[in-house]
N, C-alpha and C. Protein backbone atom coordinates (compact mmCIF):
# COMPACT_ATOMS: atom_id res chain seq x y z
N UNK A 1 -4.33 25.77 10.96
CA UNK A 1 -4.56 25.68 9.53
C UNK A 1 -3.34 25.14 8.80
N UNK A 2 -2.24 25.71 9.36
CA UNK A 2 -1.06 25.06 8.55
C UNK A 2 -0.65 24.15 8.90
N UNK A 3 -1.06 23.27 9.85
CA UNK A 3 -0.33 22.00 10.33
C UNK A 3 -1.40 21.23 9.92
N UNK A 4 -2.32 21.32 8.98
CA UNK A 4 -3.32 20.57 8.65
C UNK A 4 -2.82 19.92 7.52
N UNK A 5 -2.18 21.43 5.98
CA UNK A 5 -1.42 21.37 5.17
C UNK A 5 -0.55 20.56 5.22
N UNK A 6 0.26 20.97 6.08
CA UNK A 6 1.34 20.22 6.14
C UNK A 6 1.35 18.52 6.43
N UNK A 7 0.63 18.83 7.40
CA UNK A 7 0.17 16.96 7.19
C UNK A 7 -0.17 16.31 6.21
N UNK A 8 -1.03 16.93 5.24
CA UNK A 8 -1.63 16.33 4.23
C UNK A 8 -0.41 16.24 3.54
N UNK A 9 0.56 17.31 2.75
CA UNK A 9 1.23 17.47 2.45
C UNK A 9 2.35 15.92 2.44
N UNK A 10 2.57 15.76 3.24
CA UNK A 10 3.90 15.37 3.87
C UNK A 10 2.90 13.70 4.06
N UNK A 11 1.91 12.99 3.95
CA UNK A 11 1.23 12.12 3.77
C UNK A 11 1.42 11.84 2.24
N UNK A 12 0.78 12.75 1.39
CA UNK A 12 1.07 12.70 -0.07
C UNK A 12 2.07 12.44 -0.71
N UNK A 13 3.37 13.23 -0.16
CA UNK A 13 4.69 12.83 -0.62
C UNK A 13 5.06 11.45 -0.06
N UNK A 14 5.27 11.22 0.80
CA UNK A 14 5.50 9.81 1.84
C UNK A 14 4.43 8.61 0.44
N UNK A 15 3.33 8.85 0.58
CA UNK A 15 2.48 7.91 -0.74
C UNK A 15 3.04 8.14 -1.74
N UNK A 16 3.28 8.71 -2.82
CA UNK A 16 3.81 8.85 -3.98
C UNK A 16 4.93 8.36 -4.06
N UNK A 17 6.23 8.44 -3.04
CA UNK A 17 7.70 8.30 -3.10
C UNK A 17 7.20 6.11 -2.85
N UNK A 18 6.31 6.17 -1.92
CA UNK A 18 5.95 4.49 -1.51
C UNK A 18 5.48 3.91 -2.93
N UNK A 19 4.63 4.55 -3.75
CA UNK A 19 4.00 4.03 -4.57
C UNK A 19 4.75 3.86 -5.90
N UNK A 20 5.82 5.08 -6.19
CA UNK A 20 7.00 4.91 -6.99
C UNK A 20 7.75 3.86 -7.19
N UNK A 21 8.18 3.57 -5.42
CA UNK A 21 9.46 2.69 -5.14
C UNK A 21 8.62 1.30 -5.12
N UNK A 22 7.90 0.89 -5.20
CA UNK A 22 6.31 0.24 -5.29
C UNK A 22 6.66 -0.25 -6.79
N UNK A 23 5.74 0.34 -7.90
CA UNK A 23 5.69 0.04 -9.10
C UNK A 23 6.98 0.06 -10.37
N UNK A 24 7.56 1.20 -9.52
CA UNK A 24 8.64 1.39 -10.72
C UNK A 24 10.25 1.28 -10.13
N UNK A 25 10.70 0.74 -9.46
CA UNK A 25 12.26 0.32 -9.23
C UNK A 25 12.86 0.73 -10.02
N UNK A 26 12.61 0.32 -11.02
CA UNK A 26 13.77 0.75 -12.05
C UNK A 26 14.20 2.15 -12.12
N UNK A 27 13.15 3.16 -11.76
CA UNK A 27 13.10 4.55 -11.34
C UNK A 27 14.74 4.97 -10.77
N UNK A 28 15.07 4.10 -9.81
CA UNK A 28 16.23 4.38 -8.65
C UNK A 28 17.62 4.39 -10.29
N UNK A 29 17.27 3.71 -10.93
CA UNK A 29 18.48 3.36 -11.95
C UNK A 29 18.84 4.56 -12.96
N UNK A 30 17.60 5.58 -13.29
CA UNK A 30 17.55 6.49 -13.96
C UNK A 30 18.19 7.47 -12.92
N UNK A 31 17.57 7.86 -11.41
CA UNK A 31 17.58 8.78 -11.19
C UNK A 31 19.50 8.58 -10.02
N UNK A 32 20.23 7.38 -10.16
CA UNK A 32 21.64 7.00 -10.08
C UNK A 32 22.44 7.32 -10.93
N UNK A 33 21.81 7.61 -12.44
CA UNK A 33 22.66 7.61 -13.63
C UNK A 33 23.80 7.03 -14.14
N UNK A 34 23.47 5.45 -13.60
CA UNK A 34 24.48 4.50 -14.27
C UNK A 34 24.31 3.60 -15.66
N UNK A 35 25.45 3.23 -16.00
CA UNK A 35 24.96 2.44 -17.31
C UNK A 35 24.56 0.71 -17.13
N UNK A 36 23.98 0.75 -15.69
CA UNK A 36 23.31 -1.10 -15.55
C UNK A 36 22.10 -0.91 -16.19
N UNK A 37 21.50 -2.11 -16.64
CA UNK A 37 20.02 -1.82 -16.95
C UNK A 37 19.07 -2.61 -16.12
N UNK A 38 19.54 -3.15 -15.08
CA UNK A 38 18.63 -3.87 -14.60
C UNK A 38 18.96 -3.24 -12.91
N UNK A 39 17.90 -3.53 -11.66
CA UNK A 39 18.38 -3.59 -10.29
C UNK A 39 19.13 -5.01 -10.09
N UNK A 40 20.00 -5.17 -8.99
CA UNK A 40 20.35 -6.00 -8.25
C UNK A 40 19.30 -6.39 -7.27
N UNK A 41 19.50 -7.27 -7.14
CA UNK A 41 18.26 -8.07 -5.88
C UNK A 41 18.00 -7.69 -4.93
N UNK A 42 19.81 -6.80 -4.07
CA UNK A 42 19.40 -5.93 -3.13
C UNK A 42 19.09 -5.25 -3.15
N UNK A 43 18.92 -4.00 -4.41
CA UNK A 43 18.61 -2.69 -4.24
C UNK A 43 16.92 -3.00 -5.27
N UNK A 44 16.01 -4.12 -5.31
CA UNK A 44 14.98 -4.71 -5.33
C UNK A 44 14.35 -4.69 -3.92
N UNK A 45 15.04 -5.62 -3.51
CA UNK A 45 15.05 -6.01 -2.12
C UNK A 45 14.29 -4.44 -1.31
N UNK A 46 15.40 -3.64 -1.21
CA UNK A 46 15.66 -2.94 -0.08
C UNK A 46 14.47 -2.01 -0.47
N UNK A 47 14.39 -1.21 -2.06
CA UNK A 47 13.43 -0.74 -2.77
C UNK A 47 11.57 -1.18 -2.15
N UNK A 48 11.80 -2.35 -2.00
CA UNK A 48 9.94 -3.03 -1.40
C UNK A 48 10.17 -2.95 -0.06
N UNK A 49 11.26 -2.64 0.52
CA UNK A 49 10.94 -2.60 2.30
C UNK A 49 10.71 -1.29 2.42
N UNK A 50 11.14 -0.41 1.95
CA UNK A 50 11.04 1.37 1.74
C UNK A 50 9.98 1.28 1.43
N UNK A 51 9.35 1.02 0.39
CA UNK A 51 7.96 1.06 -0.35
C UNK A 51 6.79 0.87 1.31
N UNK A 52 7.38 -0.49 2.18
CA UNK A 52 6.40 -1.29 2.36
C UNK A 52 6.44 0.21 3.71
N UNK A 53 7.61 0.68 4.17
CA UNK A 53 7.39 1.48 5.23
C UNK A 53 7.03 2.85 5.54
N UNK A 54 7.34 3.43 3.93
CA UNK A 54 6.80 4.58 3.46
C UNK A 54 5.49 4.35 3.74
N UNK A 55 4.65 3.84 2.52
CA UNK A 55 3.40 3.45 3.42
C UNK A 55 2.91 3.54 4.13
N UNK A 56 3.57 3.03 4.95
CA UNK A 56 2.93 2.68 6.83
C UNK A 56 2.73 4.01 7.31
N UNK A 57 3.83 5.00 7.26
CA UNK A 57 4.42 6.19 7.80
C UNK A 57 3.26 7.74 7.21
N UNK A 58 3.04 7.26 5.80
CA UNK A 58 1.95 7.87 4.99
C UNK A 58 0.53 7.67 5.67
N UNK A 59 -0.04 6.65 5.76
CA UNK A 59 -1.51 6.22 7.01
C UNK A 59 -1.25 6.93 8.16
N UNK A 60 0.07 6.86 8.75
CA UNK A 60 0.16 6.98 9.93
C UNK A 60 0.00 8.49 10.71
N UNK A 61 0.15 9.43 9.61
CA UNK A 61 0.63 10.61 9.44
C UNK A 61 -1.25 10.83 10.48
N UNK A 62 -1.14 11.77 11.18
CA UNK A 62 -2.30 12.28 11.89
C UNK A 62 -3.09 13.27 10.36
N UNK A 63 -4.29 13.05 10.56
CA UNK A 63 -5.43 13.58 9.66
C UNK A 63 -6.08 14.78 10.74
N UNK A 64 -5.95 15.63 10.06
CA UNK A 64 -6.22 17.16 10.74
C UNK A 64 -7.75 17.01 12.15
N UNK A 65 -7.66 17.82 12.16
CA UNK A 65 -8.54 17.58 13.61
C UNK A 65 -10.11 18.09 12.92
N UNK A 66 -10.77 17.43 13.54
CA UNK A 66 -12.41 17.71 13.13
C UNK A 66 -13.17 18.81 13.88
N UNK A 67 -13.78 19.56 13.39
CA UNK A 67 -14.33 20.52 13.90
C UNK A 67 -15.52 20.48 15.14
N UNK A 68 -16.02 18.88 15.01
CA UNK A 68 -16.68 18.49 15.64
C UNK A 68 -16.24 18.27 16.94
N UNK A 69 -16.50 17.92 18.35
CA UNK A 69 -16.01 17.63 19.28
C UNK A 69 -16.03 16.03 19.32
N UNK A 70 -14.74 15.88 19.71
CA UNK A 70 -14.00 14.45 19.99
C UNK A 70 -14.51 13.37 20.86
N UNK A 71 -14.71 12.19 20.16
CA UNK A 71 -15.46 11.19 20.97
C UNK A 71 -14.51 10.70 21.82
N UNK A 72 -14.91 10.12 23.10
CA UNK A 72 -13.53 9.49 24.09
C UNK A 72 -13.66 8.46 23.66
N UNK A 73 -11.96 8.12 23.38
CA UNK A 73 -11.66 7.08 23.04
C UNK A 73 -9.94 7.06 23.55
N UNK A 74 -9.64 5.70 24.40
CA UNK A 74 -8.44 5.81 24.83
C UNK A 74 -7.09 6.16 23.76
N UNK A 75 -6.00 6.68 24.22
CA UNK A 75 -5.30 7.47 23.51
C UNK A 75 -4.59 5.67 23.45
N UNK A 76 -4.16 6.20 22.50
CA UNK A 76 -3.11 5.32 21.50
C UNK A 76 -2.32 6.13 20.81
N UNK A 77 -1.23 5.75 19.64
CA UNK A 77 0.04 6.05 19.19
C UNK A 77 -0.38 6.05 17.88
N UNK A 78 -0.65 6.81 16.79
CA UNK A 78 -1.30 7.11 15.78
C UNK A 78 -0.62 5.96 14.63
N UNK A 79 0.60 5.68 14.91
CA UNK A 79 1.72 5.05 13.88
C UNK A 79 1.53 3.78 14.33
N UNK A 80 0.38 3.31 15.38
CA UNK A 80 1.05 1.72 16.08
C UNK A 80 0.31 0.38 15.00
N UNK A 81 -0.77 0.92 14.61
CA UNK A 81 -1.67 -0.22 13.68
C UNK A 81 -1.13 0.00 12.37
N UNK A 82 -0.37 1.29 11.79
CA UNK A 82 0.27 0.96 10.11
C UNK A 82 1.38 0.41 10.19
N UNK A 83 2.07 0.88 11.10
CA UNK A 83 3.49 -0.11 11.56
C UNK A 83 3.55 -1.35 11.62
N UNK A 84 2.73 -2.05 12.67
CA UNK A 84 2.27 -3.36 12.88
C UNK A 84 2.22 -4.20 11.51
N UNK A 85 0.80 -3.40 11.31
CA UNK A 85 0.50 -4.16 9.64
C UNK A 85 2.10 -4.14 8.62
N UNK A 86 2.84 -3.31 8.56
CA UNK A 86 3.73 -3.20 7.87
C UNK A 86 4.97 -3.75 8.26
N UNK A 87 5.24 -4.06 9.43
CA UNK A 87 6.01 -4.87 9.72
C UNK A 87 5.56 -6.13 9.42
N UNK A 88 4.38 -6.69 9.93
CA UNK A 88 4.31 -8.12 9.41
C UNK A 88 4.18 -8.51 7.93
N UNK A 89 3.38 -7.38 7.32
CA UNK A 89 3.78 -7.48 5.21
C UNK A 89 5.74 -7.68 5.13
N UNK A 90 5.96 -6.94 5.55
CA UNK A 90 7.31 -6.79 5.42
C UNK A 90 8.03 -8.00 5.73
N UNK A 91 7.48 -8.70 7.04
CA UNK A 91 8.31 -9.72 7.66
C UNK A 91 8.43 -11.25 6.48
N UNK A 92 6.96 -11.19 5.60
CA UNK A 92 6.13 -11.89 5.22
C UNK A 92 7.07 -11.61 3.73
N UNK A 93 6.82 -10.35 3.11
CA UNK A 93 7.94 -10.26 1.98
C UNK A 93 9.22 -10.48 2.05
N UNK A 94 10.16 -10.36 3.19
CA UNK A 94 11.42 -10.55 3.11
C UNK A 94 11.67 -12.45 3.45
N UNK A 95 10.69 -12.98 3.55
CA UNK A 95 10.74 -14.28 4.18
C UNK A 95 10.90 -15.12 2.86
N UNK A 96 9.57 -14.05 2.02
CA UNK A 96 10.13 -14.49 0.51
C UNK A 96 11.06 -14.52 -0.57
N UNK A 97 12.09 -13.57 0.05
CA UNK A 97 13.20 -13.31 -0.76
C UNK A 97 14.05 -13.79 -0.46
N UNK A 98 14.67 -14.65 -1.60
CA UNK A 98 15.81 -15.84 -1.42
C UNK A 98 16.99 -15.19 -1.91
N UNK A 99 16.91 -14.24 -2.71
CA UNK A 99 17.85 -13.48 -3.00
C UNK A 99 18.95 -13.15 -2.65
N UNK A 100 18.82 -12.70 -1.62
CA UNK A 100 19.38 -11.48 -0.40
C UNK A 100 20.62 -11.94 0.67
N UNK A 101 20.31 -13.13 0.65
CA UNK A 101 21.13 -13.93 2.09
C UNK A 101 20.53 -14.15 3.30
N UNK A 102 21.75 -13.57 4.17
CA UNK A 102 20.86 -13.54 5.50
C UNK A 102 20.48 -12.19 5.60
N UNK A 103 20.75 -10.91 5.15
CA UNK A 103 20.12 -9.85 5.15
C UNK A 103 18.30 -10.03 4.98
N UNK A 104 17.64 -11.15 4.22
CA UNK A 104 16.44 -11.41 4.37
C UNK A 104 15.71 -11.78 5.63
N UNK A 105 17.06 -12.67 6.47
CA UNK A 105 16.49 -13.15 7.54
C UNK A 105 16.85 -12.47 8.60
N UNK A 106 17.43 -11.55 8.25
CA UNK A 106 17.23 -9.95 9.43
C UNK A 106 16.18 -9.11 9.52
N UNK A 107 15.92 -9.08 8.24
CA UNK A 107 14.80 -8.40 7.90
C UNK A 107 13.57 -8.74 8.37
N UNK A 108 13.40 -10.20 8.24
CA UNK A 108 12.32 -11.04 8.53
C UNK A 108 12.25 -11.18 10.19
N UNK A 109 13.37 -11.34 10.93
CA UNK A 109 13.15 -11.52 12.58
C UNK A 109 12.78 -9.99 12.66
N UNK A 110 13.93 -8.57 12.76
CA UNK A 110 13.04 -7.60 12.77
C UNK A 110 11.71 -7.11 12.77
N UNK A 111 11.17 -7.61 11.57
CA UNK A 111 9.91 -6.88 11.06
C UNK A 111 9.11 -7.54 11.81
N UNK A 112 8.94 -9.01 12.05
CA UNK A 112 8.00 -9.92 12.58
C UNK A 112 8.25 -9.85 14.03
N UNK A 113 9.25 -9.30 14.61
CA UNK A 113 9.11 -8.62 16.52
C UNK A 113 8.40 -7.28 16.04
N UNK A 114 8.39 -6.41 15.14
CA UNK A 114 7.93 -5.43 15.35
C UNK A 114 6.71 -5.53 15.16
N UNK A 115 5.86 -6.38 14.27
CA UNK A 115 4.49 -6.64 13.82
C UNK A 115 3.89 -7.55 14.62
N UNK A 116 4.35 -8.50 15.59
CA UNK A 116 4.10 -9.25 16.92
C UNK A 116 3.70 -8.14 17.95
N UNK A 117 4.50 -7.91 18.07
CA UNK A 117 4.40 -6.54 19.22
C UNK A 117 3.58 -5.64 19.45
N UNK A 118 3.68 -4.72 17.98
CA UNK A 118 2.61 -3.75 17.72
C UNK A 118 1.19 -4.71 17.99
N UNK A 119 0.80 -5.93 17.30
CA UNK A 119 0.36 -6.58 17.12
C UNK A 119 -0.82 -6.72 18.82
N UNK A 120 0.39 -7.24 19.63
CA UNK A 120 -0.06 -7.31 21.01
C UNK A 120 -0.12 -6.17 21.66
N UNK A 121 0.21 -4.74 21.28
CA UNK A 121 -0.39 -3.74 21.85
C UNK A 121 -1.60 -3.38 21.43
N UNK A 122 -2.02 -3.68 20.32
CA UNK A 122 -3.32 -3.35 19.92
C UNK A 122 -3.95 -4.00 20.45
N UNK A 123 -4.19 -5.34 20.67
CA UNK A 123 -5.00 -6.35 21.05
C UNK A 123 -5.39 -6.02 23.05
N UNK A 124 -3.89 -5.55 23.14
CA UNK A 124 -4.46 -6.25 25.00
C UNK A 124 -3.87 -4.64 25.94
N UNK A 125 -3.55 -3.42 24.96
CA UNK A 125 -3.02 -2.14 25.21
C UNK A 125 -4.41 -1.33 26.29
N UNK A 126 -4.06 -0.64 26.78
CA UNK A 126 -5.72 0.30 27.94
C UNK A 126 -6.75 -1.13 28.12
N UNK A 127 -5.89 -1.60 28.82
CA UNK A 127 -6.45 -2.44 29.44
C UNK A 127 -6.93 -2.01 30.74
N UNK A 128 -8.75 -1.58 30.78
CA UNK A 128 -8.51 -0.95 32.00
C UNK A 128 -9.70 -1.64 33.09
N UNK A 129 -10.06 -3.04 32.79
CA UNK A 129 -11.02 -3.69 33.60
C UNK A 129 -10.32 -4.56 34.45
N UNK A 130 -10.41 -4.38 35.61
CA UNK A 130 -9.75 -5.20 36.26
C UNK A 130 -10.67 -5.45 37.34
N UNK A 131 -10.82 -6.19 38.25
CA UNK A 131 -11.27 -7.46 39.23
C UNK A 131 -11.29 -6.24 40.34
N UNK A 132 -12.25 -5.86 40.93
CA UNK A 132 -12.83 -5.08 41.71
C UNK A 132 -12.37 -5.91 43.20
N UNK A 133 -12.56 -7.20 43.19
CA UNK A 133 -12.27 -7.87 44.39
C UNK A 133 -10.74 -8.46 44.61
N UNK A 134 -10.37 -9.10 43.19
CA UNK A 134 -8.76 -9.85 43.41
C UNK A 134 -8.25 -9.36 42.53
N UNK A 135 -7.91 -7.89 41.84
CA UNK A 135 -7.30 -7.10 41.52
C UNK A 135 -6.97 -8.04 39.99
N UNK A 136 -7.70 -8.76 39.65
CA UNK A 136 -6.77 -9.39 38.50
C UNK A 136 -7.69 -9.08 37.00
N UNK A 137 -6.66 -8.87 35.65
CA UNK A 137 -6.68 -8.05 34.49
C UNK A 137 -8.33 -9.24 34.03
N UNK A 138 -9.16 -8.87 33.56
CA UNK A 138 -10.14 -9.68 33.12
C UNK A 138 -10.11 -9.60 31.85
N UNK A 139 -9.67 -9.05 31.03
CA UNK A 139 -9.26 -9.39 29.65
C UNK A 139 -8.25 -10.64 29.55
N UNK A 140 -7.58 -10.84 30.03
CA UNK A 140 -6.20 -12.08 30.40
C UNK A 140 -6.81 -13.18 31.03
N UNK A 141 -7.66 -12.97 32.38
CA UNK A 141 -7.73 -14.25 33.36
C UNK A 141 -8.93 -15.30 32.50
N UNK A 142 -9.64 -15.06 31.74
CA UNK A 142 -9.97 -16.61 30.47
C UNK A 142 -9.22 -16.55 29.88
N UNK A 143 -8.51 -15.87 28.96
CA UNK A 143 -8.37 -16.14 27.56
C UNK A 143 -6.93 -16.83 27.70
N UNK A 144 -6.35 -17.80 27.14
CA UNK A 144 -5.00 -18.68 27.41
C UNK A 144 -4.87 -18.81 28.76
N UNK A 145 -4.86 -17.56 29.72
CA UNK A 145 -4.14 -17.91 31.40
C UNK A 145 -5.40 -18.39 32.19
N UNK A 146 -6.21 -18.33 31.53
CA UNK A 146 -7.41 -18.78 33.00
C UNK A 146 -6.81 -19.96 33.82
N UNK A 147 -7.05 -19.54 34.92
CA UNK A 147 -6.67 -20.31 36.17
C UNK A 147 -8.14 -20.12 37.13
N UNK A 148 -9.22 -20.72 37.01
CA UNK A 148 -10.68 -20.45 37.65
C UNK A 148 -10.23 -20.77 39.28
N UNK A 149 -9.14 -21.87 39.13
CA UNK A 149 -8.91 -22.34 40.74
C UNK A 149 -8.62 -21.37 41.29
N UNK A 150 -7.38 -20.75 41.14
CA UNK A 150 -6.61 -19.96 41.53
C UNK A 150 -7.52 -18.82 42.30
N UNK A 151 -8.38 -18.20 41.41
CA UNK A 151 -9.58 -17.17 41.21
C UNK A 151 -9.95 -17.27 42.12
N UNK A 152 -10.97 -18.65 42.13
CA UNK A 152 -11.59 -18.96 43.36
C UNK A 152 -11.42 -18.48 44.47
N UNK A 153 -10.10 -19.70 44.52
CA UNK A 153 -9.69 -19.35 45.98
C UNK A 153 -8.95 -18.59 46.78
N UNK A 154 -8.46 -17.73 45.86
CA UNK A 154 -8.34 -16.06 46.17
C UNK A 154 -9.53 -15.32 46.48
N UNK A 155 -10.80 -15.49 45.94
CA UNK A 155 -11.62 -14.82 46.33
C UNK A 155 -12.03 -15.24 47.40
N UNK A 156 -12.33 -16.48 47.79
CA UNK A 156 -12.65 -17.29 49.08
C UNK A 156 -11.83 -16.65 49.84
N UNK A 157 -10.40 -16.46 50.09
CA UNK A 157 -9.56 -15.95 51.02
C UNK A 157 -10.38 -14.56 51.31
N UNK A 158 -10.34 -13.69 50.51
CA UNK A 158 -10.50 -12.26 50.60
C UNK A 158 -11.65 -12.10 51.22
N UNK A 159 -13.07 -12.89 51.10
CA UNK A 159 -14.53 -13.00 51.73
C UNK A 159 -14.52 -13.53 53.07
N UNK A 160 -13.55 -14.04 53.86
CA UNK A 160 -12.71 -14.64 54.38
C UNK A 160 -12.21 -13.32 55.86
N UNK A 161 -12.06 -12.66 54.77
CA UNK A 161 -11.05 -11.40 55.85
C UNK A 161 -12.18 -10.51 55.83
């Protein structure tokens, strides 16, 4: 019961603090208590990558368990599809900011290996069909790598023995 709370909890705050640093930046300037009136580009900057990962981290947060019994479905990493998505927003916003220097284009290789990645674990991750006869991944052997020769005549060998 309480780790249900708490999740929700701790989702809500994570959204609100994202959605703050989100709409109102200027927020960080009040709650610094200096006499600038405006942000700097970096602390703009840095303000929408927080925003963009808070976010992520808020979705990501596990949603309490259902009373119902659980459909099978291969296990995965609860954080890997808001991450993904949020790395590549991210990679995609910092690509746009000219501001920054090369701190943008750190930001931007970072985020875009992490949103590639995640990216390709979702896509080709429990991969669990594989070639009963020549052991090879059948999600992979059409799609870009098909090699039908190869296939073949591996299987020819094996019918063979």
């Amino acid at each position: 019961m309480f780790s249900s709370a708490w999740s929700a909890l701790a989702a809500a705050a994570f959204a609100v603090l994202a959605a703050l640093l989100a709409a109102a930046p200027r927020l960080l300037l009040f709650l610094a208590d200096t006499d600038t009136h405006q942000l700097t580009p970096l602390e703009a900057f840095l303000a929408t990558q927080l925003a963009i990962f808070l976010a992520a981290v808020a979705l990501g947060i596990p949603a309490p368990e259902s009373p119902l019994p659980p459909q099978p479905a291969p296990p995965t990493q609860p954080l890997l599809l808001p991450l993904s998505l949020a790395g590549l927003v991210s990679a995609f916003s910092a690509y746009n900011t000219p501001d920054v220097g090369a701190l943008a284009s750190l930001f931007f290789a970072v985020s875009l290996v992490i949103g590639v990645w995640g990216s390709w674990e979702i896509v080709f991750a429990n991969s669990a069909s594989f070639s009963k006869t020549t052991g090879a991944d059948k999600h992979t052997s059409a799609f870009i790598f098909g090699n039908k020769a190869a296939a073949s005549s591996q299987k020819k060998q094996l019918k063979k023995q």
